[in-house]
N, C-alpha and C. Protein backbone atom coordinates (compact mmCIF):
# COMPACT_ATOMS: atom_id res chain seq x y z
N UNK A 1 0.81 -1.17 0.00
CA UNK A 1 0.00 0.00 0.00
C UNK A 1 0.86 1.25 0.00
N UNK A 2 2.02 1.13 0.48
CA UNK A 2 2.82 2.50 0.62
C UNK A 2 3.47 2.62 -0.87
N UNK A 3 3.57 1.73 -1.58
CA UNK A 3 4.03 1.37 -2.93
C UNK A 3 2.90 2.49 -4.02
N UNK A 4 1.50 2.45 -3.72
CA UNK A 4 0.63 2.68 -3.83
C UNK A 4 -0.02 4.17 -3.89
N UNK A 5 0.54 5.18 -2.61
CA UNK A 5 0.35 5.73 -2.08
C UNK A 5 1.58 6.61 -2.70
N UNK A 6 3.20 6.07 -2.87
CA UNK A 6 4.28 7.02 -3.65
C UNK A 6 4.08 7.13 -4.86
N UNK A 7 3.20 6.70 -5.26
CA UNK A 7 2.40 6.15 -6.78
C UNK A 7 2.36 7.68 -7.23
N UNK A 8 0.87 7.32 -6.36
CA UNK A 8 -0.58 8.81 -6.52
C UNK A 8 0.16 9.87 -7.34
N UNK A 9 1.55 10.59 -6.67
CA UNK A 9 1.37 11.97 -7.35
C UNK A 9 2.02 11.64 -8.87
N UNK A 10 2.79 10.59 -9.09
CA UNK A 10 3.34 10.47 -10.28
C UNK A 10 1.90 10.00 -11.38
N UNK A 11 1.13 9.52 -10.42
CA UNK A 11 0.07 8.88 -11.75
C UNK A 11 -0.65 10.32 -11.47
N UNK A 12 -0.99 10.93 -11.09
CA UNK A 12 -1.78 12.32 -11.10
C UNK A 12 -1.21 13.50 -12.05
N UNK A 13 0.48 13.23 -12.42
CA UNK A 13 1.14 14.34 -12.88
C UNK A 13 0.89 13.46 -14.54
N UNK A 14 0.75 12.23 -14.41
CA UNK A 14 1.18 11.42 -16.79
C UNK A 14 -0.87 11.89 -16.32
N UNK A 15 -1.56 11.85 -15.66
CA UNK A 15 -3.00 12.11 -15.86
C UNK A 15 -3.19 13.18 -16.48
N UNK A 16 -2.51 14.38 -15.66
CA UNK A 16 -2.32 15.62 -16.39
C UNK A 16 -1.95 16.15 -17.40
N UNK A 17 -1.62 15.06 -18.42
CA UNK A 17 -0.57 15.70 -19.70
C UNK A 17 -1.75 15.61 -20.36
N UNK A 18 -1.52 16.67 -21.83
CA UNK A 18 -2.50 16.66 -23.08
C UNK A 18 -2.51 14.59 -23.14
N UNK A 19 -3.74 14.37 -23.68
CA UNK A 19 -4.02 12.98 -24.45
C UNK A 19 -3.25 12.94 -25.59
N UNK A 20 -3.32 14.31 -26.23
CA UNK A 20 -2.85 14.10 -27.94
C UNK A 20 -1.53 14.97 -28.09
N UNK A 21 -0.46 14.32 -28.75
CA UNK A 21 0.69 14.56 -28.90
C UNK A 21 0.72 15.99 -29.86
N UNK A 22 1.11 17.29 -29.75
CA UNK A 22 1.40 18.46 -30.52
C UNK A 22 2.78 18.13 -30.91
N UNK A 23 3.39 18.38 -32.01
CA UNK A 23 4.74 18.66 -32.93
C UNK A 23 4.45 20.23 -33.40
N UNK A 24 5.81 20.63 -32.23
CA UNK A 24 5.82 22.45 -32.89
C UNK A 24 7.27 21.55 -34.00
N UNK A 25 6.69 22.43 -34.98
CA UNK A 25 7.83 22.56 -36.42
C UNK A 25 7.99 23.81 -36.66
N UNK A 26 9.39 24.19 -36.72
CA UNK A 26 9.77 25.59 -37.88
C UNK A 26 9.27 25.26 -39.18
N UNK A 27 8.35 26.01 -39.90
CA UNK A 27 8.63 26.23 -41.05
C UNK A 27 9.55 26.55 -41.84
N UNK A 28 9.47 25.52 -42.99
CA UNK A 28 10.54 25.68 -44.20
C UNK A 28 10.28 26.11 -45.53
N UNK A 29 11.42 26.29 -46.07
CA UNK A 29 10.99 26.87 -47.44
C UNK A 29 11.81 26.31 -48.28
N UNK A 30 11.42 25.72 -49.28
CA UNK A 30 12.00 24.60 -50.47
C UNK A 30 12.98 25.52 -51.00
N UNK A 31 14.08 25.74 -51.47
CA UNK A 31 15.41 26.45 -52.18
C UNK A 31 14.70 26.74 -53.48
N UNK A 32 14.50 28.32 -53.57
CA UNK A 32 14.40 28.30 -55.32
C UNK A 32 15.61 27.98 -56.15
N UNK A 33 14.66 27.59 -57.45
CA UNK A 33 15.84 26.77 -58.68
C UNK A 33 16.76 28.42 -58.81
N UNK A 34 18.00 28.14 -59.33
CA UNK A 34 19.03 29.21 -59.79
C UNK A 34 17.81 30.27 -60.53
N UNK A 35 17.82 31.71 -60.55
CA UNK A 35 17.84 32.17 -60.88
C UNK A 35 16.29 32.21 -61.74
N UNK A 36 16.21 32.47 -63.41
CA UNK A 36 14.84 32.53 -63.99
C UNK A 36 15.24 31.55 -64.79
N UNK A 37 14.44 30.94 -65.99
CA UNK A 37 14.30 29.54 -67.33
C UNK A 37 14.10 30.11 -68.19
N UNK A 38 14.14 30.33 -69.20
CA UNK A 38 13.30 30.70 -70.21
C UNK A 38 13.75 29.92 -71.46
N UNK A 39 12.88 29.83 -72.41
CA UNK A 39 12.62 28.53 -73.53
C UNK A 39 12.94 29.58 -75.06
N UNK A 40 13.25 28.75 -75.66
CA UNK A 40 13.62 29.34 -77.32
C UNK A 40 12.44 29.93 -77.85
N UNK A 41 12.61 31.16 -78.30
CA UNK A 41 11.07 32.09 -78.95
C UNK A 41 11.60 31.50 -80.78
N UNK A 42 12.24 30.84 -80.91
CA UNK A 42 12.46 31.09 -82.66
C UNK A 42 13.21 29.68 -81.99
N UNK A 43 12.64 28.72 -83.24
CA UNK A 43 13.82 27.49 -83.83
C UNK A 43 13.32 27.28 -85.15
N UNK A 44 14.16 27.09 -85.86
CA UNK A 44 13.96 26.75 -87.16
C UNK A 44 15.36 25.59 -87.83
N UNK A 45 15.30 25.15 -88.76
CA UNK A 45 16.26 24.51 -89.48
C UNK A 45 16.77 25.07 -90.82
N UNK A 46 18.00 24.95 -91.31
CA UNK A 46 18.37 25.57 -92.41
C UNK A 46 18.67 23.87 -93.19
N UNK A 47 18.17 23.72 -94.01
CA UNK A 47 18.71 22.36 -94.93
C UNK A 47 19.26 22.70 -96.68
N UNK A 48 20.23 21.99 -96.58
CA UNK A 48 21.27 22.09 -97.73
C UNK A 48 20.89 21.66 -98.98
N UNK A 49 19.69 20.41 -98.89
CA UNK A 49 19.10 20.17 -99.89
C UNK A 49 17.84 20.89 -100.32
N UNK A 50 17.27 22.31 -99.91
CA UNK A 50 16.49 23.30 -100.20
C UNK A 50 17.26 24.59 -100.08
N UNK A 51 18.33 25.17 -100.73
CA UNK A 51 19.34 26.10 -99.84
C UNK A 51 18.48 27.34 -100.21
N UNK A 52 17.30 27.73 -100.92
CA UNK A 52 17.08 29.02 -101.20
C UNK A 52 15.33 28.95 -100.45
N UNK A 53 14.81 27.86 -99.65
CA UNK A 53 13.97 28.05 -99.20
C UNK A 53 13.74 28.51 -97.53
N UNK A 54 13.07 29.65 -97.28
CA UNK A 54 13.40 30.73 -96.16
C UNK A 54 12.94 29.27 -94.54
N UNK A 55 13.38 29.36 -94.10
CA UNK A 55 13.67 28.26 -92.74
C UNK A 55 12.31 28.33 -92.14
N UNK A 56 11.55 29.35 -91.75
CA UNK A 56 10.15 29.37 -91.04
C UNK A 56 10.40 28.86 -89.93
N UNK A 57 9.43 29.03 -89.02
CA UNK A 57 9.49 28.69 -87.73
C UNK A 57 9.26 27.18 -87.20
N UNK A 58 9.51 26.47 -86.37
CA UNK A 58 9.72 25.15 -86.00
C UNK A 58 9.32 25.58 -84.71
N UNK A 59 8.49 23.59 -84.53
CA UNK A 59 9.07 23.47 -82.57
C UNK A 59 9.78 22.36 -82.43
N UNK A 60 10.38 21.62 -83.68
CA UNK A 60 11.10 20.69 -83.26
C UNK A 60 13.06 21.20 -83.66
N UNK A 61 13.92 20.81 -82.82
CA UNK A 61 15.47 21.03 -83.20
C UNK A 61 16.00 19.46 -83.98
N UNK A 62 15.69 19.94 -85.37
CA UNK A 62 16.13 18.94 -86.69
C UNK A 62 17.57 19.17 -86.72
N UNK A 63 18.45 17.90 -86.49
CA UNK A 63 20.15 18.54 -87.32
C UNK A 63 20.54 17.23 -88.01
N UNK A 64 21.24 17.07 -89.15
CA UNK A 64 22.11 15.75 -89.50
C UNK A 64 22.69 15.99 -91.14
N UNK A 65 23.58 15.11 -90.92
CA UNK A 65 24.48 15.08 -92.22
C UNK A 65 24.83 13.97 -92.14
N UNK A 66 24.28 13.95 -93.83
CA UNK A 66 24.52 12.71 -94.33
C UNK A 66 25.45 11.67 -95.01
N UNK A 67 26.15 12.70 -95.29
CA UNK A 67 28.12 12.11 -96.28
C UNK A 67 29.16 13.30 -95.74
N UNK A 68 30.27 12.92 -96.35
CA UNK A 68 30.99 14.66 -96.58
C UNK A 68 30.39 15.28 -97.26
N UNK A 69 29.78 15.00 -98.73
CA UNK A 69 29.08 15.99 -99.56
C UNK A 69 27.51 16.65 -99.54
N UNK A 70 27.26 15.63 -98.24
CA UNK A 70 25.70 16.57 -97.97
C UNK A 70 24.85 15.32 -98.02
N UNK A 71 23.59 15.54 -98.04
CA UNK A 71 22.80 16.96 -97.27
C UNK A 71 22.94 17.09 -96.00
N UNK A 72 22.97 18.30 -95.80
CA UNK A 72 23.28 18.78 -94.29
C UNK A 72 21.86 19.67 -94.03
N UNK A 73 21.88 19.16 -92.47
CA UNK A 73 20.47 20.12 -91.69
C UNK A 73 21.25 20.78 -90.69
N UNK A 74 20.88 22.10 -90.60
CA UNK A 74 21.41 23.20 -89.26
C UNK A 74 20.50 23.76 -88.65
N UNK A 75 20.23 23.01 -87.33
CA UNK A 75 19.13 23.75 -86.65
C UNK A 75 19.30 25.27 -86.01
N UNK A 76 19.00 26.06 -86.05
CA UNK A 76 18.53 27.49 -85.53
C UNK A 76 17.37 27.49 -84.18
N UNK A 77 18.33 28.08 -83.29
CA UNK A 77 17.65 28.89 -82.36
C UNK A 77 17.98 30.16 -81.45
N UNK A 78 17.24 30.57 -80.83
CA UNK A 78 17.16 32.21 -80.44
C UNK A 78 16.19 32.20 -79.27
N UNK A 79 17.02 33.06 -77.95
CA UNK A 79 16.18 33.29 -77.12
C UNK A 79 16.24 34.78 -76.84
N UNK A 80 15.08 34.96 -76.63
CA UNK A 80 14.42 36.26 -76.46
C UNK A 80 14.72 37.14 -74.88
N UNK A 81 15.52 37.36 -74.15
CA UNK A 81 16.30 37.48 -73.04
C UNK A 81 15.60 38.91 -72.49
N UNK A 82 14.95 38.11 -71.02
CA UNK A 82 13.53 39.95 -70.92
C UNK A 82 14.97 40.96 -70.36
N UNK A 83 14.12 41.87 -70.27
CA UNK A 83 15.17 43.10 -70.35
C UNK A 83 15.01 43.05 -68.24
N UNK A 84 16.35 43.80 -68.14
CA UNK A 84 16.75 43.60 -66.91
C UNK A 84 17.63 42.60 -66.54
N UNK A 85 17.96 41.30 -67.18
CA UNK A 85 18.37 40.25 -67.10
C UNK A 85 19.95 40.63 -67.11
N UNK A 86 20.86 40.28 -65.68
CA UNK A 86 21.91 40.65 -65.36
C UNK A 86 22.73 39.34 -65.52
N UNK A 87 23.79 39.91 -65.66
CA UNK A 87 25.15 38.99 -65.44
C UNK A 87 25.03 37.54 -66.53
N UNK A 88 25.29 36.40 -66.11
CA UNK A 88 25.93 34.74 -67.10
C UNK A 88 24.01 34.49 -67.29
N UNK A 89 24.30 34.75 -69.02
CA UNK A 89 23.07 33.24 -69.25
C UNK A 89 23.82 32.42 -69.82
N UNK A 90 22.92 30.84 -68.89
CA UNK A 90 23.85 30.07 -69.67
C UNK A 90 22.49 29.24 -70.32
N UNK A 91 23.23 28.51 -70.94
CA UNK A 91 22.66 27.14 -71.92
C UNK A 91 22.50 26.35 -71.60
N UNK A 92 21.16 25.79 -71.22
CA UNK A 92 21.33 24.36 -70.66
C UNK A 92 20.85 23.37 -71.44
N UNK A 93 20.75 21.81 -71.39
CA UNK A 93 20.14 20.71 -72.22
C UNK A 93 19.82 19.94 -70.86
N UNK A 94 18.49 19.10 -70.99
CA UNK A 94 17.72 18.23 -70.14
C UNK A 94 16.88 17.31 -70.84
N UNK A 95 17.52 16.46 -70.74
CA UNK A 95 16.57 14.88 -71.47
C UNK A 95 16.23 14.37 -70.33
N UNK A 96 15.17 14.25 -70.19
CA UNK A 96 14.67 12.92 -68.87
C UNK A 96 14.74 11.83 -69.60
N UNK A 97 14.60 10.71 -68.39
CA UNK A 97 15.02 9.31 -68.64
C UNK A 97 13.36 8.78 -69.86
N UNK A 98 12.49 9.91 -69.92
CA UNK A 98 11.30 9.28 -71.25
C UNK A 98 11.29 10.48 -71.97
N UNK A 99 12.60 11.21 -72.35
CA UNK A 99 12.50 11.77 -73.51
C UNK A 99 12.66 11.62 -74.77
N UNK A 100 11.57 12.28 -75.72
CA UNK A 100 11.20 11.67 -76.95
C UNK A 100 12.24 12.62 -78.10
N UNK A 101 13.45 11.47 -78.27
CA UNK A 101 14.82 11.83 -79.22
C UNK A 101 14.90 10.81 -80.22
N UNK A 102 15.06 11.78 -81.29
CA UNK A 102 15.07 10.67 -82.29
C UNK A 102 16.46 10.79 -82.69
N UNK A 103 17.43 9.54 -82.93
CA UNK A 103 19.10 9.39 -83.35
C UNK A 103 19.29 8.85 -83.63
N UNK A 104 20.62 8.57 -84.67
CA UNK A 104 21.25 7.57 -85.65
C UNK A 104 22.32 8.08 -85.99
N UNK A 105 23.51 7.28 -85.83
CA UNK A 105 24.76 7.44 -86.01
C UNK A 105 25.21 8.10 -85.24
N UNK A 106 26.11 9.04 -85.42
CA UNK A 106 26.92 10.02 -84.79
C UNK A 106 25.70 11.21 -84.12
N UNK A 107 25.76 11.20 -82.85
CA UNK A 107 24.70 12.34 -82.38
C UNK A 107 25.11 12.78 -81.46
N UNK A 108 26.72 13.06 -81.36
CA UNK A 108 27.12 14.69 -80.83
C UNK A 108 26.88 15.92 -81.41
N UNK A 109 26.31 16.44 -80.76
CA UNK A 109 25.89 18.22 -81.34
C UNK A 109 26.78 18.80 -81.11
N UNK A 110 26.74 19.87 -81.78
CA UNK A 110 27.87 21.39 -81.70
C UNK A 110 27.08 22.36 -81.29
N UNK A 111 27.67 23.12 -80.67
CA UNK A 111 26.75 24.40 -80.95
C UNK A 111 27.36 25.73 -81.09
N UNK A 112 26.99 26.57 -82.02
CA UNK A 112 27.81 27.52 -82.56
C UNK A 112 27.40 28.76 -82.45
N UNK A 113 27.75 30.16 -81.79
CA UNK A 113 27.42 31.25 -81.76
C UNK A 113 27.19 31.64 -83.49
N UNK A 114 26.46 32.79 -83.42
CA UNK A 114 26.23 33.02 -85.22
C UNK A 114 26.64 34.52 -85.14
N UNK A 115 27.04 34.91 -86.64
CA UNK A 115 27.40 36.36 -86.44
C UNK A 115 26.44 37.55 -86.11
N UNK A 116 25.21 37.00 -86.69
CA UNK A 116 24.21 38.29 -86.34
C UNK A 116 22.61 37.25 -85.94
N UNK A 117 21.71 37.97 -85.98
CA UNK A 117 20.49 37.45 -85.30
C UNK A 117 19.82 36.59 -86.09
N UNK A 118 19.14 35.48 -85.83
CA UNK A 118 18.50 34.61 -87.03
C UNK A 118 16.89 34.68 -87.00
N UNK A 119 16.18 34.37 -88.58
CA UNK A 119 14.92 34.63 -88.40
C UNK A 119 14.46 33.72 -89.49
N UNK A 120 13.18 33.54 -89.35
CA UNK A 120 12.44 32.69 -90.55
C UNK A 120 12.61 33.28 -92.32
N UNK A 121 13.13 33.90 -92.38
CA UNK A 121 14.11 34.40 -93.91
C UNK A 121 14.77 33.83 -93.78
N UNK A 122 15.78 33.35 -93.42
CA UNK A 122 17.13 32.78 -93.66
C UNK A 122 16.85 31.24 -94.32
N UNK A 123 17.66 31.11 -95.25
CA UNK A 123 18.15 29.97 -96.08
C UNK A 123 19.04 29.47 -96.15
N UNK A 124 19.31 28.68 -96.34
CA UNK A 124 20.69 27.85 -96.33
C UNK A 124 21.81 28.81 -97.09
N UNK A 125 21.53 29.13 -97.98
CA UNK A 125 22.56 30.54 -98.85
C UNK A 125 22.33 31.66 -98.30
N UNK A 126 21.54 32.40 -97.59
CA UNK A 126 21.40 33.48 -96.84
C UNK A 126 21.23 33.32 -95.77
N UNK A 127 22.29 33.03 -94.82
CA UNK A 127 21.66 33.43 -93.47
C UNK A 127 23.26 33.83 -92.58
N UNK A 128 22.92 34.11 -91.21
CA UNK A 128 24.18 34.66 -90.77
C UNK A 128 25.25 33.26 -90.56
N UNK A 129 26.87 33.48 -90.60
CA UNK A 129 27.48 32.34 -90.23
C UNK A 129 28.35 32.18 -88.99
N UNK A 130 28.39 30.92 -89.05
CA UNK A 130 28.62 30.68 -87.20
C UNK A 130 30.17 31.20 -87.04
N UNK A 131 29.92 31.80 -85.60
CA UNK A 131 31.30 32.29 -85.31
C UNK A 131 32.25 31.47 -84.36
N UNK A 132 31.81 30.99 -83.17
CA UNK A 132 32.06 30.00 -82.97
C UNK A 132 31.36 28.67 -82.15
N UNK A 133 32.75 27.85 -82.12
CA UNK A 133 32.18 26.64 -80.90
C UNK A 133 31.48 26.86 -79.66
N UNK A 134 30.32 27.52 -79.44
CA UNK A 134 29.93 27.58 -78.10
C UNK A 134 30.10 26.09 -77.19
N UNK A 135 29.84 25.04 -77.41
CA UNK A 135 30.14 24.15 -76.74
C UNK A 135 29.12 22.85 -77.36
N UNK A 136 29.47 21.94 -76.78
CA UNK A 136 28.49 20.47 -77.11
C UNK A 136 27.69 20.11 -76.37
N UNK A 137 26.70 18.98 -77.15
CA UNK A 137 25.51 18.50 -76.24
C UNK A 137 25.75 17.65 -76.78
N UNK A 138 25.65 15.97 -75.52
CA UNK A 138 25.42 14.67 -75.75
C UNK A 138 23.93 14.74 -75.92
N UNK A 139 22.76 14.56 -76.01
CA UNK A 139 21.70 13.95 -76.05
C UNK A 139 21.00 12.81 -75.77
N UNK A 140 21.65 12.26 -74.45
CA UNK A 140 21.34 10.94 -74.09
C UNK A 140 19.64 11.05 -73.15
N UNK A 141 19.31 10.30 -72.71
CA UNK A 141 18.42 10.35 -72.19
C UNK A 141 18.38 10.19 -70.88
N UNK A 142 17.98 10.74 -69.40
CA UNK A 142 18.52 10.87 -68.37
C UNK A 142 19.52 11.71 -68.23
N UNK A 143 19.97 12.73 -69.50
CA UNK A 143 20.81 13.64 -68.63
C UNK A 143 20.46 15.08 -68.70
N UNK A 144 21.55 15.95 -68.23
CA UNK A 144 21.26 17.19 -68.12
C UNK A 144 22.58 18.17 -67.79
N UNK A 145 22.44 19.45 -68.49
CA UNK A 145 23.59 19.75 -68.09
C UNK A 145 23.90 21.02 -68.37
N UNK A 146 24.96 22.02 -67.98
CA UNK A 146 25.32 23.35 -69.49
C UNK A 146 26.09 23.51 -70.35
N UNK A 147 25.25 24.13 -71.50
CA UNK A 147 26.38 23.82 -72.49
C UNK A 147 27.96 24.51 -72.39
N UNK A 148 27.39 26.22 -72.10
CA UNK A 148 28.23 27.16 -71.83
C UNK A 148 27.43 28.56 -71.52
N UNK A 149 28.48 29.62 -70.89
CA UNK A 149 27.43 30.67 -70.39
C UNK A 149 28.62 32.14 -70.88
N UNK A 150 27.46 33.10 -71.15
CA UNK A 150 28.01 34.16 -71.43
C UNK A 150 27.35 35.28 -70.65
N UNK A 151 27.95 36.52 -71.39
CA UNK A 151 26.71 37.46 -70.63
C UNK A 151 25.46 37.71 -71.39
N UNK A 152 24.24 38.05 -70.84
CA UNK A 152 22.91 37.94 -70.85
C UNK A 152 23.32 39.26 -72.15
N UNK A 153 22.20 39.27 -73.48
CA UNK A 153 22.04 40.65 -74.12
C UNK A 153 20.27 40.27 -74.24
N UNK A 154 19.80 41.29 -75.36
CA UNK A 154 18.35 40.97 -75.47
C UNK A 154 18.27 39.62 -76.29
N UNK A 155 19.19 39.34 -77.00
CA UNK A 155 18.63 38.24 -78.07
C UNK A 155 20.36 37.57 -78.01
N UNK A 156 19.66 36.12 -78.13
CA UNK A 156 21.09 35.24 -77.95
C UNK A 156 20.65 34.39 -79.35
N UNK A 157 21.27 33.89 -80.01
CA UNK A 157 21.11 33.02 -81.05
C UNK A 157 22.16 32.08 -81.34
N UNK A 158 21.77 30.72 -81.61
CA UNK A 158 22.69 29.73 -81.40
C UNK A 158 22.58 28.80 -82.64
N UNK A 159 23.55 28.24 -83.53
CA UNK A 159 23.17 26.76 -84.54
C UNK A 159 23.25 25.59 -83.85
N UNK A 160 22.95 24.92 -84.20
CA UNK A 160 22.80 23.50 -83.54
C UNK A 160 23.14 22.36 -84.93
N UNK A 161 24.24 21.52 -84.86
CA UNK A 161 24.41 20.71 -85.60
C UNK A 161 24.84 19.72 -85.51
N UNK A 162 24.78 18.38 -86.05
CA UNK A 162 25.23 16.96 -85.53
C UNK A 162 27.26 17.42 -85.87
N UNK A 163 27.78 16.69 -85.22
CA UNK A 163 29.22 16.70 -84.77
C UNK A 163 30.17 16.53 -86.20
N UNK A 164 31.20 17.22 -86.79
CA UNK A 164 31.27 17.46 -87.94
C UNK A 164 33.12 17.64 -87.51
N UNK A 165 34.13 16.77 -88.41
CA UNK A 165 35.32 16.87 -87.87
C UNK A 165 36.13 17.62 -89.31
N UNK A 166 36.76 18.60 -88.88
CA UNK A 166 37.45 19.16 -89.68
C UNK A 166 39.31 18.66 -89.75
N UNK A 167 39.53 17.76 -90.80
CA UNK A 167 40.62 17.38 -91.03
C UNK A 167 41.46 17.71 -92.83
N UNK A 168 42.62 18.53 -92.58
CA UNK A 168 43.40 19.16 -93.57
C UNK A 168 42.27 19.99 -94.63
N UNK A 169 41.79 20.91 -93.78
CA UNK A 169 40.89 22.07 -94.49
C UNK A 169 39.76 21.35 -95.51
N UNK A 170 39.16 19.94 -94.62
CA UNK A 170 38.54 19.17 -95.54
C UNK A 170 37.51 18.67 -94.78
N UNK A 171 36.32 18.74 -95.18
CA UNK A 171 34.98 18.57 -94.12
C UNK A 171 35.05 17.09 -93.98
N UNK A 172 35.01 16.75 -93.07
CA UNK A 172 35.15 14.80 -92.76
C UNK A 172 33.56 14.85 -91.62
N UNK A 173 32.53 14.20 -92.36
CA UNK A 173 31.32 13.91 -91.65
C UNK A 173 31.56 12.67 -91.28
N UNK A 174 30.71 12.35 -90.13
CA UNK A 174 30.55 10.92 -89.77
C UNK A 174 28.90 11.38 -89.89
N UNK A 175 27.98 10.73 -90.99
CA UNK A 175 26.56 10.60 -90.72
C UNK A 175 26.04 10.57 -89.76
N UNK A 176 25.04 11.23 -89.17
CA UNK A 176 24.00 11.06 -88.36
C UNK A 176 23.01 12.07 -87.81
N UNK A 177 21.80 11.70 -87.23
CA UNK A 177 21.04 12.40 -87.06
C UNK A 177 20.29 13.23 -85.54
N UNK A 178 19.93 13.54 -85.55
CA UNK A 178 19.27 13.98 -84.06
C UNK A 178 18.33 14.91 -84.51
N UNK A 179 16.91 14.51 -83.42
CA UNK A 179 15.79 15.25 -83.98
C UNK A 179 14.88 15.34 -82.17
N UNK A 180 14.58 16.18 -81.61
CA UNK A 180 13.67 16.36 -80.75
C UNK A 180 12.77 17.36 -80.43
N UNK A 181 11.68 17.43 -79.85
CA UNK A 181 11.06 18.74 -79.71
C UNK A 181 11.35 18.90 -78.44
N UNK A 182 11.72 20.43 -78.80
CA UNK A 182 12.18 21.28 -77.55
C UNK A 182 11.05 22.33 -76.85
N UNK A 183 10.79 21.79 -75.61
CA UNK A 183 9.86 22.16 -74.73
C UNK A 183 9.96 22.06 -73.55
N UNK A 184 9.51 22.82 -72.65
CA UNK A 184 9.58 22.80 -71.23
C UNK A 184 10.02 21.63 -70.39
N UNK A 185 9.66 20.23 -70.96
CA UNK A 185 10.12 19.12 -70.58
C UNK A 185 11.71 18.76 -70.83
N UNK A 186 12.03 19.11 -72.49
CA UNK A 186 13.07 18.45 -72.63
C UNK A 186 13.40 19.56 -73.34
N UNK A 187 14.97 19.10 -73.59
CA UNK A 187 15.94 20.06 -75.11
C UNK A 187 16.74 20.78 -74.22
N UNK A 188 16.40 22.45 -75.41
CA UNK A 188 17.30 23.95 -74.78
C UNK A 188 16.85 24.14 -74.20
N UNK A 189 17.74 25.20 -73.08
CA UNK A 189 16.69 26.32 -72.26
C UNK A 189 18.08 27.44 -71.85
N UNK A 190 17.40 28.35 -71.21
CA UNK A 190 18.39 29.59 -71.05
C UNK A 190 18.42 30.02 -69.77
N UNK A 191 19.08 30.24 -68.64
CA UNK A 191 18.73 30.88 -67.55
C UNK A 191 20.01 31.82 -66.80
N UNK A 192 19.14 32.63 -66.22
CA UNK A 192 19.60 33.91 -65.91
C UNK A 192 19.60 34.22 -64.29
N UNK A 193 20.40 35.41 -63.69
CA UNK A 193 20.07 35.26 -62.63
C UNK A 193 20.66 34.46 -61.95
N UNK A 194 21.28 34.10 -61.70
CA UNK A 194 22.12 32.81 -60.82
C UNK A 194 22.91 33.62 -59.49
């Protein structure tokens, strides 16, 4: 009974607690992604076997060559960069592991700064020419990555072409193709702000 009795105030004090368990939590806040995204306002293709027909607008990024002597496809694109936009945009590529790429043969891309701005006029014989190697894209599926980054202006414009080896001032193709639509899910994208 005295067992009983040293009891009482300990069973009187667990009597006293809430029944139902409260969890105080700090609120959190998920990390915003780097900076802003923004997606290609202009893609088009320039092809070698139509060289005087004007490129028009696309939503898919077409590129491939077929011998050393052709036909060759050069995809075109351009992003539209809002004003205010400070410091490195860079280039990015993102295939998820169910992105819809179409390839054959050789499907390393290039990608090439151009000398002036590109638009649905341009033809394979008229249009601006690339200045340089901005950098490469594998196109595998499951990856992601940047191509390269510069500084932000209003309008960035880029070629896109399957992988093309220049040996003794003599175009040496290895055939192949690459074809995907570029959209919020997959492809280019541009971002700013970092």
């Amino acid at each position: 009974m005295h067992y009983l009795l040293a009891a009482l105030p300990f069973v009187a004090l667990v009597a006293a607690l809430p029944t139902e368990v409260v969890e105080k939590r700090t609120p959190t806040s998920v990390a915003p992604r780097c900076g802003t995204t923004i997606y290609p306002s202009y893609i088009s293709w320039l092809d070698s076997a139509t060289p005087d027909v004007p490129a028009g607008a696309k939503t898919q990024i077409s590129t491939f060559a077929t011998t050393q002597t052709g036909p060759w496809r050069l995809a075109q694109v351009q992003f539209q960069v809002p004003a205010g936009a400070r410091g490195a945009c860079s280039l990015e590529f993102s295939f998820p592991g169910d992105a819809n790429i179409a390839v054959d043969g050789q499907t390393q891309l290039q990608v090439y700064k151009t000398s002036a701005a590109i638009g649905p006029s341009d033809t394979w014989s008229h249009a601006p020419t690339p200045t340089f190697l901005f950098g490469i894209v594998n196109p595998v599926r499951g990856t992601s990555g940047t191509v390269n980054s510069e500084g932000c202006a209003p309008v960035l414009n880029y070629y896109v072409q399957v992988w093309e080896q220049w040996e003794y001032n003599s175009r040496s193709t290895t055939p192949g193709s690459v074809q995907f639509t570029n959209n919020q899910q997959q492809g280019l994208r541009l971002t700013y702000g970092c």
